[in-house]
N, C-alpha and C. Protein backbone atom coordinates (compact mmCIF):
# COMPACT_ATOMS: atom_id res chain seq x y z
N UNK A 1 0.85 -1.17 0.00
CA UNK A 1 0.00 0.00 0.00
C UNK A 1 0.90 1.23 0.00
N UNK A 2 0.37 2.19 -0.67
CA UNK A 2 1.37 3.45 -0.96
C UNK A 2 1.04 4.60 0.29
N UNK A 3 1.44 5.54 -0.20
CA UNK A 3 1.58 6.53 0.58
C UNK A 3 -0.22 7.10 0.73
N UNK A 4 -0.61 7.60 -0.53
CA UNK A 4 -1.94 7.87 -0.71
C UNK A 4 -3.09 6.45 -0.23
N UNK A 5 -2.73 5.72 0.26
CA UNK A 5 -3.94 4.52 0.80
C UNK A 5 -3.62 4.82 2.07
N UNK A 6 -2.40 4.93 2.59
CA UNK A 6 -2.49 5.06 4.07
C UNK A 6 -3.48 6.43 4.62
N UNK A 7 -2.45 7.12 4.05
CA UNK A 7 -3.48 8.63 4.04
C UNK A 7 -4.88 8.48 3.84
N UNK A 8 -5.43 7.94 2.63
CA UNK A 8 -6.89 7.68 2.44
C UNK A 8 -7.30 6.60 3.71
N UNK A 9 -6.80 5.65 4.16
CA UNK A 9 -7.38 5.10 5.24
C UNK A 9 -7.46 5.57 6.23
N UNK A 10 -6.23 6.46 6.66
CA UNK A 10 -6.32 7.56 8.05
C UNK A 10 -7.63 8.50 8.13
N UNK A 11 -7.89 8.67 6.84
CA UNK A 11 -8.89 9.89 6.81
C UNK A 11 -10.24 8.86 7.04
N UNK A 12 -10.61 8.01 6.70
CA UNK A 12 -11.32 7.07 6.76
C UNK A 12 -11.87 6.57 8.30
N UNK A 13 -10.63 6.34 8.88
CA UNK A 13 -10.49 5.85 10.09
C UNK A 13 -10.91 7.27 11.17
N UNK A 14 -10.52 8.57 10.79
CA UNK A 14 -10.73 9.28 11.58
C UNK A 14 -12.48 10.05 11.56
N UNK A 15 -12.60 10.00 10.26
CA UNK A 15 -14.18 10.07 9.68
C UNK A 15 -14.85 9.35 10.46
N UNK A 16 -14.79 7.95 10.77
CA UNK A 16 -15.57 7.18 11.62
C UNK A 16 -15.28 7.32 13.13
N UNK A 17 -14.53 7.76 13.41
CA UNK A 17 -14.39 7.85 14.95
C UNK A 17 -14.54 9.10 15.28
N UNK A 18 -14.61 10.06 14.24
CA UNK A 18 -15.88 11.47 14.82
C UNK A 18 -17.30 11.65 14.58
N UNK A 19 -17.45 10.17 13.61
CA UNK A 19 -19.04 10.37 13.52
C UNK A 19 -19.40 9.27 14.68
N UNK A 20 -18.50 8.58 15.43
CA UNK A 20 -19.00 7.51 16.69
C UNK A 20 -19.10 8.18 17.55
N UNK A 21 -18.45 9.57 17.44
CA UNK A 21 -18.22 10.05 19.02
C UNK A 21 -19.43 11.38 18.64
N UNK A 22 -19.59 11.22 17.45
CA UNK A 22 -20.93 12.06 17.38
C UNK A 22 -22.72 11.63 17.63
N UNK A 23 -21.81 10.78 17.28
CA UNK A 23 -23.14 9.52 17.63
C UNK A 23 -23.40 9.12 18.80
N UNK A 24 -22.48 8.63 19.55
CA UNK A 24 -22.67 8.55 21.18
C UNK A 24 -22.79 9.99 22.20
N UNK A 25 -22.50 11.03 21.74
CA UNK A 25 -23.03 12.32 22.07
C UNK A 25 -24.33 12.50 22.15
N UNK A 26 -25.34 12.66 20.56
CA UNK A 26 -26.96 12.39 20.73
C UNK A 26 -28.04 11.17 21.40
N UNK A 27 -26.77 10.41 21.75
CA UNK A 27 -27.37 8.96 22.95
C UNK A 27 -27.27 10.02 24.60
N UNK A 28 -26.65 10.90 24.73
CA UNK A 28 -26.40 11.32 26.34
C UNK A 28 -26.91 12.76 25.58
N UNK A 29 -28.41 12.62 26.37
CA UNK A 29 -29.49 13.91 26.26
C UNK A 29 -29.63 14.50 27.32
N UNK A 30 -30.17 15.45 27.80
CA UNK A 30 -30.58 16.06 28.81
C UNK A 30 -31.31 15.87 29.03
N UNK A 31 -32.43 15.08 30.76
CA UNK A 31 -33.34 14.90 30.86
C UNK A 31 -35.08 15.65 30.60
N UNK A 32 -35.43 15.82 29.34
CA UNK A 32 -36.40 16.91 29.71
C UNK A 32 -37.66 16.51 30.24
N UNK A 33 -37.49 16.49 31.74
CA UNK A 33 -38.66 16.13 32.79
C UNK A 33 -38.91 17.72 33.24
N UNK A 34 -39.90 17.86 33.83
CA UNK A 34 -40.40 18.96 34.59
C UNK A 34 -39.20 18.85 35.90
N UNK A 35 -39.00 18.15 36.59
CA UNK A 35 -37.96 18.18 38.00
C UNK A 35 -36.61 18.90 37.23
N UNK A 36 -36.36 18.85 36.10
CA UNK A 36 -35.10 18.97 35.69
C UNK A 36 -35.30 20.62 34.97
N UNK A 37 -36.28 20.85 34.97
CA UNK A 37 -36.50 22.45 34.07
C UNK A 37 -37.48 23.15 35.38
N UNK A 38 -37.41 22.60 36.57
CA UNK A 38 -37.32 23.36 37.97
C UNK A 38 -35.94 23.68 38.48
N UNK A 39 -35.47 22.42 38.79
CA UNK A 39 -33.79 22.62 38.85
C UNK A 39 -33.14 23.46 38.30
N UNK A 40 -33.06 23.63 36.93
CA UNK A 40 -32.26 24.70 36.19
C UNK A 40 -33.00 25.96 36.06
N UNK A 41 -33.85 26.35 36.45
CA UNK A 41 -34.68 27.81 36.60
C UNK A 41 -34.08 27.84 38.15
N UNK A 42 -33.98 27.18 39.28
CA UNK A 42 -33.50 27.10 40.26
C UNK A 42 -32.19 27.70 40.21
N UNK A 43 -31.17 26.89 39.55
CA UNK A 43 -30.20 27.30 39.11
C UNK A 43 -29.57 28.45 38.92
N UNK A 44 -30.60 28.96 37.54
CA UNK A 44 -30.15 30.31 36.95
C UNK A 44 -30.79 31.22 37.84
N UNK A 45 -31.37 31.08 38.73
CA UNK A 45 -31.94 31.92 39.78
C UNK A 45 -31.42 32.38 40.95
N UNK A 46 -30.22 31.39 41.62
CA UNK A 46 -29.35 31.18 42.14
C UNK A 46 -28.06 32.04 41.44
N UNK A 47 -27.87 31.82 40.32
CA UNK A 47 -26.95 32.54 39.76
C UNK A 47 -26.92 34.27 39.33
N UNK A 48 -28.28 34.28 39.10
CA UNK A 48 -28.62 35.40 38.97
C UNK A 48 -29.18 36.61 40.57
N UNK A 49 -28.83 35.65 41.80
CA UNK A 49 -29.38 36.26 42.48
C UNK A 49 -30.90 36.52 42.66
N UNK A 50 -31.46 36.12 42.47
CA UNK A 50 -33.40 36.17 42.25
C UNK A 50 -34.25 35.64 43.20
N UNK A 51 -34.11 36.64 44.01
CA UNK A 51 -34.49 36.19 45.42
C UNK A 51 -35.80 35.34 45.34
N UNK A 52 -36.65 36.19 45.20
CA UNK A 52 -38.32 35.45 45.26
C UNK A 52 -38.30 34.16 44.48
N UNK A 53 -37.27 33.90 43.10
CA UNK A 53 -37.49 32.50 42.96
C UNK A 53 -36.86 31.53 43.90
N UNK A 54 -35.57 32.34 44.58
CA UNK A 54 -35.25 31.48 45.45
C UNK A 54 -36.28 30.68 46.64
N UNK A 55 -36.78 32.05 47.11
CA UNK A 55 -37.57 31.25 48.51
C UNK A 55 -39.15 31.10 48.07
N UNK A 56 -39.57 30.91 46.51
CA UNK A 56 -40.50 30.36 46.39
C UNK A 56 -40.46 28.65 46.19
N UNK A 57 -39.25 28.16 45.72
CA UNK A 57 -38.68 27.13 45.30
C UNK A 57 -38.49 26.38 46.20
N UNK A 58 -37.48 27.23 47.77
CA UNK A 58 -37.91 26.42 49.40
C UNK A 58 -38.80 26.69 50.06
N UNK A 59 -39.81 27.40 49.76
CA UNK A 59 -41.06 27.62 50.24
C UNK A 59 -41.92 25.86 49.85
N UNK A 60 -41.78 25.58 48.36
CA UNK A 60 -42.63 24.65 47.99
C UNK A 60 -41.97 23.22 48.26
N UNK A 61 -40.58 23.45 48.18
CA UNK A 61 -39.69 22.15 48.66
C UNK A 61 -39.95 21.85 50.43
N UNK A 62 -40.37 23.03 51.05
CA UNK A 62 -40.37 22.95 52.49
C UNK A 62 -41.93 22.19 52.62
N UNK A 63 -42.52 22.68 52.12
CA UNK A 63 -43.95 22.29 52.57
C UNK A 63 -44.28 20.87 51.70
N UNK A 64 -43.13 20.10 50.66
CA UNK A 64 -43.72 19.03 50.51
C UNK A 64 -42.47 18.12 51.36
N UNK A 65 -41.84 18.25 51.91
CA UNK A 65 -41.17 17.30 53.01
C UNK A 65 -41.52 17.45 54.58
N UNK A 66 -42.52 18.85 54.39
CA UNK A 66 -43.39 18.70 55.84
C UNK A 66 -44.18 17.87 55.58
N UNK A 67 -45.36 17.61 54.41
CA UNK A 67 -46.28 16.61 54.41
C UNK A 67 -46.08 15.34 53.72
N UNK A 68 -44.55 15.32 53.34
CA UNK A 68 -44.14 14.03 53.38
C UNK A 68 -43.61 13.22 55.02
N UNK A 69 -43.38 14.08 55.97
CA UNK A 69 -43.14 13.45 57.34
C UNK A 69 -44.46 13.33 58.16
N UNK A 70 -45.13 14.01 57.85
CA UNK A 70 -46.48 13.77 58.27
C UNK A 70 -47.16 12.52 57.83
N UNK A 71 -47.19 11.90 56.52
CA UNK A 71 -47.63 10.96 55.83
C UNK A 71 -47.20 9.90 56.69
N UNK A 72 -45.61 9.69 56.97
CA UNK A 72 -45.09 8.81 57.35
C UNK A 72 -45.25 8.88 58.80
N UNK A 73 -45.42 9.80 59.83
CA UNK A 73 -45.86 9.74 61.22
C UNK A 73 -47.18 8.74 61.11
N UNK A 74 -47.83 9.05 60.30
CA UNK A 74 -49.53 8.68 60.62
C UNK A 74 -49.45 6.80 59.80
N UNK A 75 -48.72 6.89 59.10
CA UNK A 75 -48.52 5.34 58.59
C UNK A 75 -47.63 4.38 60.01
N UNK A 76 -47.45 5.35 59.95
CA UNK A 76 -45.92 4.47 60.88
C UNK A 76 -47.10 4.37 62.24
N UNK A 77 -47.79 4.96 62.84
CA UNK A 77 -48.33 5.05 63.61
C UNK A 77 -49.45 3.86 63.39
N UNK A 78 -50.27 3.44 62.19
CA UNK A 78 -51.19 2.82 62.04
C UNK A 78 -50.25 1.00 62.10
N UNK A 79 -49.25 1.05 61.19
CA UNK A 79 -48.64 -0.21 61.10
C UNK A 79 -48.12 -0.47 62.06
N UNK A 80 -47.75 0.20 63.52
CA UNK A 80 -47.07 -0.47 64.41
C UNK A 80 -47.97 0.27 65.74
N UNK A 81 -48.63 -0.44 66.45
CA UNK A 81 -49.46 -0.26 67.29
C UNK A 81 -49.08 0.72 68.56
N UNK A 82 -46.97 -0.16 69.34
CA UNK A 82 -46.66 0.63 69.97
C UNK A 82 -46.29 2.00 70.00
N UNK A 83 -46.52 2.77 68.82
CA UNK A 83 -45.93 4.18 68.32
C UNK A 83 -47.42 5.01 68.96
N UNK A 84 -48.35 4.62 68.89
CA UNK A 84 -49.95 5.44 68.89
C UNK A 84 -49.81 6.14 70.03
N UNK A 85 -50.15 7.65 70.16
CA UNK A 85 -50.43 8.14 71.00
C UNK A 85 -51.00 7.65 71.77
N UNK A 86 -51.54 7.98 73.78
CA UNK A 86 -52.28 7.26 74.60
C UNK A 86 -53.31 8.34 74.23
């Protein structure tokens, strides 16, 4: 093989290993869930200093891990008898 096949195979070889690594790039997406486009408004809110989104964001994070411990007081209370208030 000459000079020009190696060359033509290098180019070949490198063609395919930027369209693999282009390819395995559009496999790793960004999740677009609602939790994940709270987070990043969170984020840029944080970054930007933006107060009211800040403490509306632990305003709503606060009040669903208050009535997530509540849930679990009153379960925990029903499944195990000795926990029940007198």
């Amino acid at each position: 093989m000459g000079l020009g096949g190696y060359l033509a195979a290098k180019s070949d070889c490198e063609h395919y290993e930027s369209e693999k690594r282009r390819e395995e790039s559009e496999v790793i997406e960004k999740p677009h869930t609602e939790a994940a486009e709270v987070a990043e408004a969170n984020f840029q809110a944080i970054t930007n200093t933006d107060l009211p989104v800040i403490v509306a964001v632990v305003v709503v994070a606060s009040f669903f891990i208050v009535i997530a411990n509540l849930v679990v007081d009153v379960l925990y209370g029903v499944i195990d008898p000795r926990v029940r208030m007198s």
